[in-house]
N, C-alpha and C. Protein backbone atom coordinates (compact mmCIF):
# COMPACT_ATOMS: atom_id res chain seq x y z
N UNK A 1 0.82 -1.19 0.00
CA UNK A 1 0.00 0.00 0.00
C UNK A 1 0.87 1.25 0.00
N UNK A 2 1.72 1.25 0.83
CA UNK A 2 2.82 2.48 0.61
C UNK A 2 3.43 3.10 -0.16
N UNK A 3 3.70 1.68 -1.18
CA UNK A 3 4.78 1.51 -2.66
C UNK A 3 3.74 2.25 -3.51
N UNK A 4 2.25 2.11 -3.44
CA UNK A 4 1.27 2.63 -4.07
C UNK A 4 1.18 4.37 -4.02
N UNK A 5 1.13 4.87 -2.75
CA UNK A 5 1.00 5.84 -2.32
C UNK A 5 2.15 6.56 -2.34
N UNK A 6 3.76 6.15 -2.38
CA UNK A 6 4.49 6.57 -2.73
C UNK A 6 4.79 7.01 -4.30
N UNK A 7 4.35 6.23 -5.33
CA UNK A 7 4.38 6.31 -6.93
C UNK A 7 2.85 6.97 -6.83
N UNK A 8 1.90 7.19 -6.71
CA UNK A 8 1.26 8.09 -6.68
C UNK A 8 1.42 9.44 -6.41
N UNK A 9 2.47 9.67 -5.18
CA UNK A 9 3.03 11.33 -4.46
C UNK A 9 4.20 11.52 -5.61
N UNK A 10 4.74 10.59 -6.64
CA UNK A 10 5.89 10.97 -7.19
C UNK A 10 5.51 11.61 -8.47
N UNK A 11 4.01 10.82 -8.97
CA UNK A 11 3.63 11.15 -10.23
C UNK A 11 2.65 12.77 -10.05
N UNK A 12 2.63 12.86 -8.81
CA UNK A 12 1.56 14.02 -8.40
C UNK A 12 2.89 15.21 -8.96
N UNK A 13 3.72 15.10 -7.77
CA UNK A 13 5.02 15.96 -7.82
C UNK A 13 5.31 16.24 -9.43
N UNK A 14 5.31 15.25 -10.00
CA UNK A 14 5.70 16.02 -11.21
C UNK A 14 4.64 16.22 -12.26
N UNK A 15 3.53 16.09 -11.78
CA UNK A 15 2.66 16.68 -12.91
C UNK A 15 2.54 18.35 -12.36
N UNK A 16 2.61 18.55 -10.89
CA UNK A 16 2.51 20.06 -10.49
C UNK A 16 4.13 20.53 -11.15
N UNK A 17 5.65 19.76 -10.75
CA UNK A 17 6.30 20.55 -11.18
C UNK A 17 6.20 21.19 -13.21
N UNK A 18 5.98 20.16 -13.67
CA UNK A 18 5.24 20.19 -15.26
C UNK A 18 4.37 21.74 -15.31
N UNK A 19 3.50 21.59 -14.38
CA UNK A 19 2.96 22.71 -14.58
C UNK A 19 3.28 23.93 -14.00
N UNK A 20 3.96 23.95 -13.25
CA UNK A 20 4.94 25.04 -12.44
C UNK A 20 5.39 25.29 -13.68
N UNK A 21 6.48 24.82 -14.14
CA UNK A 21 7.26 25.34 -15.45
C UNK A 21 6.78 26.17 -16.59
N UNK A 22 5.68 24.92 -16.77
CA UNK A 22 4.41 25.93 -17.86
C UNK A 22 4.09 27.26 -17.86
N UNK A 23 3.79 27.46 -16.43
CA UNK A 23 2.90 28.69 -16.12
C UNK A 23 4.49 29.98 -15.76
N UNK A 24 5.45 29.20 -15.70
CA UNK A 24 7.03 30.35 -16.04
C UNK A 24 6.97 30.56 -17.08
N UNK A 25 6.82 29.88 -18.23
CA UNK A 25 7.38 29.68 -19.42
C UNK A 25 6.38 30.41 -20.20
N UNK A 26 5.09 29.89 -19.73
CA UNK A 26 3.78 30.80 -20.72
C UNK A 26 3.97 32.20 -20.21
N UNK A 27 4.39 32.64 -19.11
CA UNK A 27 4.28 34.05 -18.65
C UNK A 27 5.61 34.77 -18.97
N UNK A 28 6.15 33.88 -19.13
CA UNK A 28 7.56 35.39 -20.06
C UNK A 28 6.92 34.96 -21.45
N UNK A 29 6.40 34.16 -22.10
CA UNK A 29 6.28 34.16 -23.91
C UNK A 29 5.19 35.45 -23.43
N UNK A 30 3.69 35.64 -22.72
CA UNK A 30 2.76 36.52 -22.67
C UNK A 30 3.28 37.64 -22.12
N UNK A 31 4.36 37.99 -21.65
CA UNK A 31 5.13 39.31 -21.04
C UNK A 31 5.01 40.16 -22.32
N UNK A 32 5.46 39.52 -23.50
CA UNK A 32 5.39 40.74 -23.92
C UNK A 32 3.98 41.13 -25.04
N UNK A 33 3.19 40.07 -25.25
CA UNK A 33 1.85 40.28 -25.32
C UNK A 33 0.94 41.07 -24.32
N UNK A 34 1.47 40.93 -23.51
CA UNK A 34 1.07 41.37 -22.16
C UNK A 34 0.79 43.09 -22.25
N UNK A 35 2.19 43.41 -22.85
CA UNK A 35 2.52 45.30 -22.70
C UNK A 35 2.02 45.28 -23.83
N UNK A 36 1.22 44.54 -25.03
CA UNK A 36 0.30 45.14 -26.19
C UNK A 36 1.59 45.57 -27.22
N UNK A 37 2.61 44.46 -27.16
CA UNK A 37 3.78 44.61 -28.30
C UNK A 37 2.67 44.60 -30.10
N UNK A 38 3.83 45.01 -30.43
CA UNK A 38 2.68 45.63 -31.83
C UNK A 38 3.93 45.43 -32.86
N UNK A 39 3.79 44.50 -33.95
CA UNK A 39 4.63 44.53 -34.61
C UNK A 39 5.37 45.42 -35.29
N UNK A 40 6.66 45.18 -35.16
CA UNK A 40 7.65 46.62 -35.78
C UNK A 40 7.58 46.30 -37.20
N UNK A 41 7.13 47.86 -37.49
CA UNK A 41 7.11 47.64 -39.01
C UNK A 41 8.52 48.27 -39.91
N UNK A 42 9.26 49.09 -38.86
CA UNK A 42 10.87 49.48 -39.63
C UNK A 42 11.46 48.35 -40.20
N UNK A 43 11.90 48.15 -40.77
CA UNK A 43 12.53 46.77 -41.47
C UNK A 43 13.77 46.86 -40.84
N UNK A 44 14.12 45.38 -40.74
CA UNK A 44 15.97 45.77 -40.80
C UNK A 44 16.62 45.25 -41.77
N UNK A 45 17.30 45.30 -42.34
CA UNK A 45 17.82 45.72 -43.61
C UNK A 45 19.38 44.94 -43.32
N UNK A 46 20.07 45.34 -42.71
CA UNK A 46 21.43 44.96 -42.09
C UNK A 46 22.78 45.83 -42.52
N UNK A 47 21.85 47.56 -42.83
CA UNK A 47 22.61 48.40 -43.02
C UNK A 47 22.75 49.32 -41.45
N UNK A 48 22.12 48.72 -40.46
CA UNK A 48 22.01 49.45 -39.17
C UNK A 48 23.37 49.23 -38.70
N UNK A 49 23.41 50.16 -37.24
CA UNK A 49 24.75 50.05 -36.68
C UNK A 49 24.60 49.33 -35.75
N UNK A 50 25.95 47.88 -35.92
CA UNK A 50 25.89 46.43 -35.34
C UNK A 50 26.61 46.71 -33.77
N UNK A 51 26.56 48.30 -33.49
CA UNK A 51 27.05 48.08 -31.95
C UNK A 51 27.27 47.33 -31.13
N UNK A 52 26.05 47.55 -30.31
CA UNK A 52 26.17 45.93 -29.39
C UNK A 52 25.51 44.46 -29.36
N UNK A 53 26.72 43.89 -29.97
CA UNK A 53 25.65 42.82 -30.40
C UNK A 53 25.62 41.49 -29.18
N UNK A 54 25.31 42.71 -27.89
CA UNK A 54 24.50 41.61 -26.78
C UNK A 54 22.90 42.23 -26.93
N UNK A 55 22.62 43.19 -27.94
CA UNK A 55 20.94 43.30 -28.09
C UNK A 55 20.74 42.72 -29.20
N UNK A 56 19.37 42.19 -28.89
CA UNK A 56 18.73 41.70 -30.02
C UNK A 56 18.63 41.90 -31.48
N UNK A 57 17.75 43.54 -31.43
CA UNK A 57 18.16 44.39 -32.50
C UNK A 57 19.37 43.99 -33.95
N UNK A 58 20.57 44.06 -32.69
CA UNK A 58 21.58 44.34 -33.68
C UNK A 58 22.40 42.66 -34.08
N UNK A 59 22.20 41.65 -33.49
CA UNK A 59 21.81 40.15 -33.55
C UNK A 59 21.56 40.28 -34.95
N UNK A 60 19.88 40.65 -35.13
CA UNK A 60 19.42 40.08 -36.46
C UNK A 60 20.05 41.34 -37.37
N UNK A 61 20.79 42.54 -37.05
CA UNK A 61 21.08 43.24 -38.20
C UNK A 61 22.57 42.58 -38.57
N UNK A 62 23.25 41.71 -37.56
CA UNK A 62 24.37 41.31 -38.12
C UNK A 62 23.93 40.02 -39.60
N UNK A 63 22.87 39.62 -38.41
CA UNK A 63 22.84 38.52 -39.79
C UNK A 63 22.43 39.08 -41.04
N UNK A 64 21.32 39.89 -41.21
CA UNK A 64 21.25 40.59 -42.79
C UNK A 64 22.23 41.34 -43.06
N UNK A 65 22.99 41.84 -42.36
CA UNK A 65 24.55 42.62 -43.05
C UNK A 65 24.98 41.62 -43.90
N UNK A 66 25.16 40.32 -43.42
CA UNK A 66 26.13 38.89 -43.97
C UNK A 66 25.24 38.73 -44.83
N UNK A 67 24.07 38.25 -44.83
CA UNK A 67 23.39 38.02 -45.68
C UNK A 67 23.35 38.67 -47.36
N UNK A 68 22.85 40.33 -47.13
CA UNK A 68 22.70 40.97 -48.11
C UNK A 68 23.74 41.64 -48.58
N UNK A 69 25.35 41.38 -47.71
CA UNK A 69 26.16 41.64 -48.20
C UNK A 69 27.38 40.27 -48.83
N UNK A 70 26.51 38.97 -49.32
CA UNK A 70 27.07 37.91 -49.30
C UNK A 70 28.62 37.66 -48.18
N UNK A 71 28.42 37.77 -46.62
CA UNK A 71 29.73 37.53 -46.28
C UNK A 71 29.70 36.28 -45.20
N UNK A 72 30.04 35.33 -45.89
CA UNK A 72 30.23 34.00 -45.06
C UNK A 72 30.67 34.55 -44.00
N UNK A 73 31.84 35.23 -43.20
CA UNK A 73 32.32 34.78 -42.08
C UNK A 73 31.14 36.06 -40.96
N UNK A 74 30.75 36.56 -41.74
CA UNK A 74 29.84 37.50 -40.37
C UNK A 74 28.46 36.56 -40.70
N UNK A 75 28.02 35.70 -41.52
CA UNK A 75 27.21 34.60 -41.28
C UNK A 75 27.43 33.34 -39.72
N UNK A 76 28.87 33.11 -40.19
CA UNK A 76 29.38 32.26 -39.45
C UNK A 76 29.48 32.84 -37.90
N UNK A 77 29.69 33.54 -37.81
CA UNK A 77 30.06 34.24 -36.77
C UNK A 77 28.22 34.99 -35.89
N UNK A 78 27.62 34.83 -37.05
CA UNK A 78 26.08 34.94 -36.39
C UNK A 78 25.86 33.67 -35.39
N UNK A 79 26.13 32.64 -36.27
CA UNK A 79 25.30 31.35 -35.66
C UNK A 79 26.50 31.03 -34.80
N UNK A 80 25.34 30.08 -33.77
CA UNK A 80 26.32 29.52 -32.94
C UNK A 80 27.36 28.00 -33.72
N UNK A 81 28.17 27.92 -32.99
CA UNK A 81 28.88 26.68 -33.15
C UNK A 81 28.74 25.31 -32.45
N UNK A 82 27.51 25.07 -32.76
CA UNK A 82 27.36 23.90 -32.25
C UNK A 82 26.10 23.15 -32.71
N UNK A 83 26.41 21.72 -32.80
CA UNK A 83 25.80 20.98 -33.71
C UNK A 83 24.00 20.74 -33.08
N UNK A 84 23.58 21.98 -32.20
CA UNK A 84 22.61 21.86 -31.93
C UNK A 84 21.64 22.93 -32.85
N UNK A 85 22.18 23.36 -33.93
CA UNK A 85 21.58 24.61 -34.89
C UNK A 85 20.86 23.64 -36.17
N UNK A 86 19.80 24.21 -36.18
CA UNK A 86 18.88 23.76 -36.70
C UNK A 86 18.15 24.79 -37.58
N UNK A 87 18.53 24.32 -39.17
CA UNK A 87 17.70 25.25 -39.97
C UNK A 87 16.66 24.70 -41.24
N UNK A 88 15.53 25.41 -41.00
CA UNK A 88 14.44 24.86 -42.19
C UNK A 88 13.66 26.02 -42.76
N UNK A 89 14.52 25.77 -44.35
CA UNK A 89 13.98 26.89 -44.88
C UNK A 89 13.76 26.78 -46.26
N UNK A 90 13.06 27.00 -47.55
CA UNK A 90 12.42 26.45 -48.80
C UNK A 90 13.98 26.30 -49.64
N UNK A 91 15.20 26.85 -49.15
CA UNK A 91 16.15 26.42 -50.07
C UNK A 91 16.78 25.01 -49.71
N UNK A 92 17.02 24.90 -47.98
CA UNK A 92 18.04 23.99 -47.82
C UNK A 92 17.57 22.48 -46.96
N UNK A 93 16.06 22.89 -47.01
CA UNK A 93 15.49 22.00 -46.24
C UNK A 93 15.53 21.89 -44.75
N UNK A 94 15.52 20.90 -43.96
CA UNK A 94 15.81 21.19 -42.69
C UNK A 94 17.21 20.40 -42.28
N UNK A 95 17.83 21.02 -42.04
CA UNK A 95 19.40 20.94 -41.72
C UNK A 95 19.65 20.99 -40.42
N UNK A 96 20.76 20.23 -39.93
CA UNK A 96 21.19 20.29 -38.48
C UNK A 96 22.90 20.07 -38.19
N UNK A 97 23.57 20.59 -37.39
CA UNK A 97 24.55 21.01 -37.47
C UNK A 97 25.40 22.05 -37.17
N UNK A 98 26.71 22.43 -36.82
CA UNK A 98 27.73 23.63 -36.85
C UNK A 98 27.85 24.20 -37.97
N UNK A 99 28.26 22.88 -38.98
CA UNK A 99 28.82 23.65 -40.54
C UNK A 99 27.39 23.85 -41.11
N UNK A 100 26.07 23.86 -40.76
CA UNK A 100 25.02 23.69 -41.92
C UNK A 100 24.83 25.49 -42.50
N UNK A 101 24.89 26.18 -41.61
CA UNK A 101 24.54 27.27 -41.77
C UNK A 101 25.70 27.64 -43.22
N UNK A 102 27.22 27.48 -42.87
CA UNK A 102 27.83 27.55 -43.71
C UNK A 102 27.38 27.02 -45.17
N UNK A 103 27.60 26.17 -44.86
CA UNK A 103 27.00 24.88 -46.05
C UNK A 103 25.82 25.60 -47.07
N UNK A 104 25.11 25.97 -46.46
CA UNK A 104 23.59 26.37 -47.40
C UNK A 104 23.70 27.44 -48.07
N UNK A 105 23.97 28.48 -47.14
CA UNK A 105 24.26 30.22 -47.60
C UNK A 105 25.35 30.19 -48.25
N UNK A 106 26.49 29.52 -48.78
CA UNK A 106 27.53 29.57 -49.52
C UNK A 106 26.98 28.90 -50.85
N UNK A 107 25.86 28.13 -50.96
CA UNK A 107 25.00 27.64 -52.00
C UNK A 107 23.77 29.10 -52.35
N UNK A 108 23.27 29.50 -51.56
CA UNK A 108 22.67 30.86 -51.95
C UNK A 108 23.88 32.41 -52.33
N UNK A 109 25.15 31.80 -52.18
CA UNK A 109 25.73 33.23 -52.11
C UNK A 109 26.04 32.99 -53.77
N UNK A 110 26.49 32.21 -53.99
CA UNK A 110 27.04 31.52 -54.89
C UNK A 110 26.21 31.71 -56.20
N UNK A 111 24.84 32.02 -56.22
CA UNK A 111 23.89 31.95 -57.02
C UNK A 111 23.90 33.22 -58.19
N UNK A 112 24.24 33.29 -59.60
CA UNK A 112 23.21 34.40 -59.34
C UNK A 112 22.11 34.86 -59.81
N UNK A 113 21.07 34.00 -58.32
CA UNK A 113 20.46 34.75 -58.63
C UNK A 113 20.13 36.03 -57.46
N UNK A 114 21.01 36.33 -56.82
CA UNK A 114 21.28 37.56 -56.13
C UNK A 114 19.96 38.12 -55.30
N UNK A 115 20.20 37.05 -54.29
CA UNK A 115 18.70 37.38 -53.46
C UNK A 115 19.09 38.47 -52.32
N UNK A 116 18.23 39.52 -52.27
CA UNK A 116 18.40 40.44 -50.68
C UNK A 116 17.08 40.41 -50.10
N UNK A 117 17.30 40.56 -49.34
CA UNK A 117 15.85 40.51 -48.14
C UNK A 117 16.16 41.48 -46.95
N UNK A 118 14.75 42.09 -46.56
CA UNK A 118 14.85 43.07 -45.46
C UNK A 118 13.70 42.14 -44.35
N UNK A 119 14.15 42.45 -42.95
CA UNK A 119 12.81 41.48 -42.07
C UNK A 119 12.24 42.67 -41.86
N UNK A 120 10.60 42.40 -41.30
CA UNK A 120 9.96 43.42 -41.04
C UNK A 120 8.27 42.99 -40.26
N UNK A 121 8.06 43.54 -40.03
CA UNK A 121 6.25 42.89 -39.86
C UNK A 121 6.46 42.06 -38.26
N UNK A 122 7.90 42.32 -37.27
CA UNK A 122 8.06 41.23 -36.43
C UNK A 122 7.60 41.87 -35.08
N UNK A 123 8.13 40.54 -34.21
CA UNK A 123 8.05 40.73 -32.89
C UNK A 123 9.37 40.21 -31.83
N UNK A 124 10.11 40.97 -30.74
CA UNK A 124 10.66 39.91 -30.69
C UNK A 124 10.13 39.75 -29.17
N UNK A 125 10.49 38.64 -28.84
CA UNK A 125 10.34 37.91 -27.56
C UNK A 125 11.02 37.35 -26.84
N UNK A 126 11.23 37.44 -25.38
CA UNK A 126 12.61 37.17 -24.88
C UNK A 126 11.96 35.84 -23.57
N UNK A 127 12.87 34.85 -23.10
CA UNK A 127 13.00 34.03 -22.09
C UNK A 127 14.25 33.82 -21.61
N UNK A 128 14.70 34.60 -20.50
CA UNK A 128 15.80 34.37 -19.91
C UNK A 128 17.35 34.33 -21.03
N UNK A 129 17.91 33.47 -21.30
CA UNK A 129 19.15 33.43 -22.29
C UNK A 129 18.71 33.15 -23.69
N UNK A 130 17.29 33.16 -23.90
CA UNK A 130 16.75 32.62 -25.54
C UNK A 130 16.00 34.22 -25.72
N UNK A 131 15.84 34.48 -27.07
CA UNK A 131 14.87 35.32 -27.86
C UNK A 131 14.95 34.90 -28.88
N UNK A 132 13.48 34.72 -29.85
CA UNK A 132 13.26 34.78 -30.97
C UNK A 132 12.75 36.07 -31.39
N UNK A 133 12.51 35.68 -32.93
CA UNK A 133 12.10 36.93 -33.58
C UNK A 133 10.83 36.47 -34.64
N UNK A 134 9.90 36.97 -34.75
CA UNK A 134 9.19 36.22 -35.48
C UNK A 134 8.37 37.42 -36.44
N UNK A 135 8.78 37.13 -37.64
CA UNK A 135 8.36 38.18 -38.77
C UNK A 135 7.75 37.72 -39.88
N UNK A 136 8.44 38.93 -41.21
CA UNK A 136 8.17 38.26 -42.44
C UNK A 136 9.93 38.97 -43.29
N UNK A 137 10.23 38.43 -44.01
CA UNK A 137 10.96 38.71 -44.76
C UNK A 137 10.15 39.16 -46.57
N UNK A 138 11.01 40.44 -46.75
CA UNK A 138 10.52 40.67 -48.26
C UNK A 138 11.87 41.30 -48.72
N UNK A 139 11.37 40.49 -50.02
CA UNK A 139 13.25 41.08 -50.88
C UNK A 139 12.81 40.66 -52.24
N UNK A 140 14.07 40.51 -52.76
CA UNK A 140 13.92 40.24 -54.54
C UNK A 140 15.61 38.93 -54.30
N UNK A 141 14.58 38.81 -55.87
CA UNK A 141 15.89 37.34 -56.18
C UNK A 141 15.75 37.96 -57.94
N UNK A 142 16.85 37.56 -58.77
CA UNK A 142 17.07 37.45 -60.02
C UNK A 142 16.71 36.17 -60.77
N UNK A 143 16.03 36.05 -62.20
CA UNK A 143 15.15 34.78 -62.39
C UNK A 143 15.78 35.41 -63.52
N UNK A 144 16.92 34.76 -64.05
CA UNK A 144 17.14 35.28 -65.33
C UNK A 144 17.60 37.13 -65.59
N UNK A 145 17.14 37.34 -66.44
CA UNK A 145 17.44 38.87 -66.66
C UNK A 145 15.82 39.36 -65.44
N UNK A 146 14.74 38.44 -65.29
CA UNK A 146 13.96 39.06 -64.65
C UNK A 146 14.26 39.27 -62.89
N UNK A 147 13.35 40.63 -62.45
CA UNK A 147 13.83 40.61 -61.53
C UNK A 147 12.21 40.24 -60.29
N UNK A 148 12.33 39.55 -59.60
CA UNK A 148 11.07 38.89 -58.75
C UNK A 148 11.25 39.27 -57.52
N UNK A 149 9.67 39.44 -56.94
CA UNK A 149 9.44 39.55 -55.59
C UNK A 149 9.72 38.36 -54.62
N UNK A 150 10.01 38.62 -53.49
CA UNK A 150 10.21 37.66 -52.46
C UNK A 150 9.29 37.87 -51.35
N UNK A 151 8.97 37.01 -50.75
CA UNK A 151 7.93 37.06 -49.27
C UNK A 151 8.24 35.86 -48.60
N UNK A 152 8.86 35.94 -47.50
CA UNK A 152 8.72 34.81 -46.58
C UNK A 152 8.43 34.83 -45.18
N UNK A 153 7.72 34.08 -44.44
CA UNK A 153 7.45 34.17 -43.03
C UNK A 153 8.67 33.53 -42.59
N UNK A 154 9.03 34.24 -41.75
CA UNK A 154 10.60 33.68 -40.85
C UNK A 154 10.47 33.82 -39.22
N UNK A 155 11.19 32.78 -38.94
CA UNK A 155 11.08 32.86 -37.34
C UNK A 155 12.67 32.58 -37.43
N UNK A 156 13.83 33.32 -36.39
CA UNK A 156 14.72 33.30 -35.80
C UNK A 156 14.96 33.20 -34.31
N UNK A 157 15.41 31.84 -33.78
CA UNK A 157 15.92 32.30 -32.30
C UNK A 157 17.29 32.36 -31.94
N UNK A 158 17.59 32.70 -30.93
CA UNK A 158 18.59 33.24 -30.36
C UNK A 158 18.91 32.90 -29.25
N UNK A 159 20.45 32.20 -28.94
CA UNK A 159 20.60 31.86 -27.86
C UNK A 159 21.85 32.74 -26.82
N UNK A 160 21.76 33.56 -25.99
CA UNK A 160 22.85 34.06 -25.60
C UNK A 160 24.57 33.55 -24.97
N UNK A 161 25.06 33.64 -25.42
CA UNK A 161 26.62 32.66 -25.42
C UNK A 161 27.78 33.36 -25.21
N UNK A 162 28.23 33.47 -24.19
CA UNK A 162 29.25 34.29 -23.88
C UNK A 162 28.92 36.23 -24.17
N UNK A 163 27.54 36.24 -23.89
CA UNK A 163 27.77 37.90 -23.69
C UNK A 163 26.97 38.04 -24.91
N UNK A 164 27.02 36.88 -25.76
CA UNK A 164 26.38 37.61 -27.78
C UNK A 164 25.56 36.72 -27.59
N UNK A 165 24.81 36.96 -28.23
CA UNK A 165 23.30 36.60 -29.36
C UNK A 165 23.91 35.67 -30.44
N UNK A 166 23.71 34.15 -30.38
CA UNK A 166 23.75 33.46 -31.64
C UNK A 166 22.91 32.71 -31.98
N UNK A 167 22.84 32.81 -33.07
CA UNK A 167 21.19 32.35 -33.71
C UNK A 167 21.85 30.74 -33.37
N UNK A 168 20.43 30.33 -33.51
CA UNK A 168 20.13 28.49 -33.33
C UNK A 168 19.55 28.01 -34.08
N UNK A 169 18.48 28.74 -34.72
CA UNK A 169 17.45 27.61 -35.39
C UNK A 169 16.99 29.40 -36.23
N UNK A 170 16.86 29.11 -37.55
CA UNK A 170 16.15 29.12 -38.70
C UNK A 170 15.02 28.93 -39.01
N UNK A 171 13.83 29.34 -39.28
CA UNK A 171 12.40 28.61 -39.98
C UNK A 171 12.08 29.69 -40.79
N UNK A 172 12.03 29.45 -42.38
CA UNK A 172 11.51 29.83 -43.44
C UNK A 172 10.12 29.39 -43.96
N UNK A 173 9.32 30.36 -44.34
CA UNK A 173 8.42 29.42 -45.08
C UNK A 173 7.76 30.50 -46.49
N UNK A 174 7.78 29.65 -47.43
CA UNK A 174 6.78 30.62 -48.48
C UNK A 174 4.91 30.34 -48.79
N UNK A 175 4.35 31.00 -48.51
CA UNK A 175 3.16 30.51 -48.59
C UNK A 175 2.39 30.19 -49.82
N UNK A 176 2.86 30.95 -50.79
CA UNK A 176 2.45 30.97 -52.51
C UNK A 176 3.15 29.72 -53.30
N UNK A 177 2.36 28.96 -53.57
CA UNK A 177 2.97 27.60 -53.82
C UNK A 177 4.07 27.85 -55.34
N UNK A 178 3.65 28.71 -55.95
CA UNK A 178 4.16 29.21 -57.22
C UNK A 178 5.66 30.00 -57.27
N UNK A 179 5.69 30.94 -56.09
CA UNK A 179 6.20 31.77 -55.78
C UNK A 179 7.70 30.86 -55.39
N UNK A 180 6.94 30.19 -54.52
CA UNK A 180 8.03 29.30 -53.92
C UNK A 180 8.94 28.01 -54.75
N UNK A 181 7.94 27.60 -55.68
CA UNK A 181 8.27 26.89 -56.91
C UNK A 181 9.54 27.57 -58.14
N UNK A 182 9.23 28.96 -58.04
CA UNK A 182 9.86 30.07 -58.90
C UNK A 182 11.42 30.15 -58.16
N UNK A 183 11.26 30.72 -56.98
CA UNK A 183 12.17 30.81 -56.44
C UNK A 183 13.00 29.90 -56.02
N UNK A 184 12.71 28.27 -55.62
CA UNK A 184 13.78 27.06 -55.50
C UNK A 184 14.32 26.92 -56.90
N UNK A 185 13.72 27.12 -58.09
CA UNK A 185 14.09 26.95 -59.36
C UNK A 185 14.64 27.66 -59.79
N UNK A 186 14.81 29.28 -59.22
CA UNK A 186 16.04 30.21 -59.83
C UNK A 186 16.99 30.31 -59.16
N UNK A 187 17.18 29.94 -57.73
CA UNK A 187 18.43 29.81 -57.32
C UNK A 187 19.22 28.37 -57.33
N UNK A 188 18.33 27.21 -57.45
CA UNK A 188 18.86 26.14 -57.50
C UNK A 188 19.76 25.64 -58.78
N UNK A 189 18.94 25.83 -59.87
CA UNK A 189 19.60 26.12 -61.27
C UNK A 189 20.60 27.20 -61.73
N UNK A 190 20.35 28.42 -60.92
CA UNK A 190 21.68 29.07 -60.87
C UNK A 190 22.98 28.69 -60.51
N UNK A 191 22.88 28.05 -59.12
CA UNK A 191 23.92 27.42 -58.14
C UNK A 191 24.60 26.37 -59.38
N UNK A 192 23.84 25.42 -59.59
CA UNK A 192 24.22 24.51 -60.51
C UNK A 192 24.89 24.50 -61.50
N UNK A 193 24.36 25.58 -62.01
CA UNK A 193 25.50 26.30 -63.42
C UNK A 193 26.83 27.20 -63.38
N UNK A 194 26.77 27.10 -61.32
CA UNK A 194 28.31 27.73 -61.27
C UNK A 194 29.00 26.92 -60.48
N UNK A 195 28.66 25.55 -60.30
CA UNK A 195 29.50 24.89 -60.04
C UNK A 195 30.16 23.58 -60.89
């Protein structure tokens, strides 16, 4: 009867600690729902000034600096180093890894079809040593001599690591089935023809 009542007090304990956690975890994600955050509509671009990049802010302006200025090592130097980075996005699929980040964007730099993108439409949100960012990305890519719109919903998080902000995880998505069809097909076939 004890052995009973003991695995009963153990499974109790952790369904309250389960929900202890929850109700931490749901109340910093609603903190900033909370103050009636309103999506920023300034874009960032990654022409801002990368001051301190223990704020958020300047986090995601390092990565579009690298980005829209094709530079692998301020890419590299965004993400963290460690094989817990995780990216899924309509070019490279979902990838996991240190080198993946490298790996993919040296296949988009490589292209040309010369994609830039500004984020915009976001929010960000903080938990203790993590923040994400959760937006939309709009830019252009080259399709030939033509030149095309871009739209993607993007989520970025962020893990803090020695004082900086390094991204972890990636999520891309295009919602226009066409759009997205257009665009794996002008940079993929680009890539291809320069290697």
């Amino acid at each position: 009867m004890s052995a009973i009542l003991y695995q009963t007090s153990l499974l109790t304990s952790a369904i309250f600690g389960l929900a202890a956690n929850l109700v931490v975890f749901s109340t910093a994600v609603g903190a900033a729902e909370a103050q009636g955050q309103k999506p920023i509509q300034a874009p960032i671009t990654g022409s801002e000034d990368l001051g301190d990049l223990s704020q958020p802010q300047q986090a995601l302006a390092q990565f579009y600096r690298g980005f829209n200025t094709r530079d692998l090592k301020m890419i590299d130097d965004n993400f963290a180093h460690s094989d817990e980075v995780a990216i899924d996005n309509p070019l490279g699929g979902i990838r996991r890894g240190a080198d993946q980040p490298h790996a993919m964007y040296q296949g988009v730099f490589k292209s040309p079809a010369d994609v830039h993108v500004e984020f915009w439409d976001y929010t960000i949100h903080r938990a203790g040593d993590v923040f994400w960012a959760v937006g939309r990305e709009r830019g252009t890519y080259h399709d030939g001599d033509a030149v095309k719109s871009l739209n993607v919903r993007t989520t970025r998080i962020f893990q803090l690591i020695n004082g900086r902000w390094r991204q972890m995880h990636h999520h891309g998505s295009i919602e226009d089935a066409k759009l997205l069809g257009d665009y794996q097909s002008a940079v993929r076939s680009a890539a291809s023809k320069t290697q």
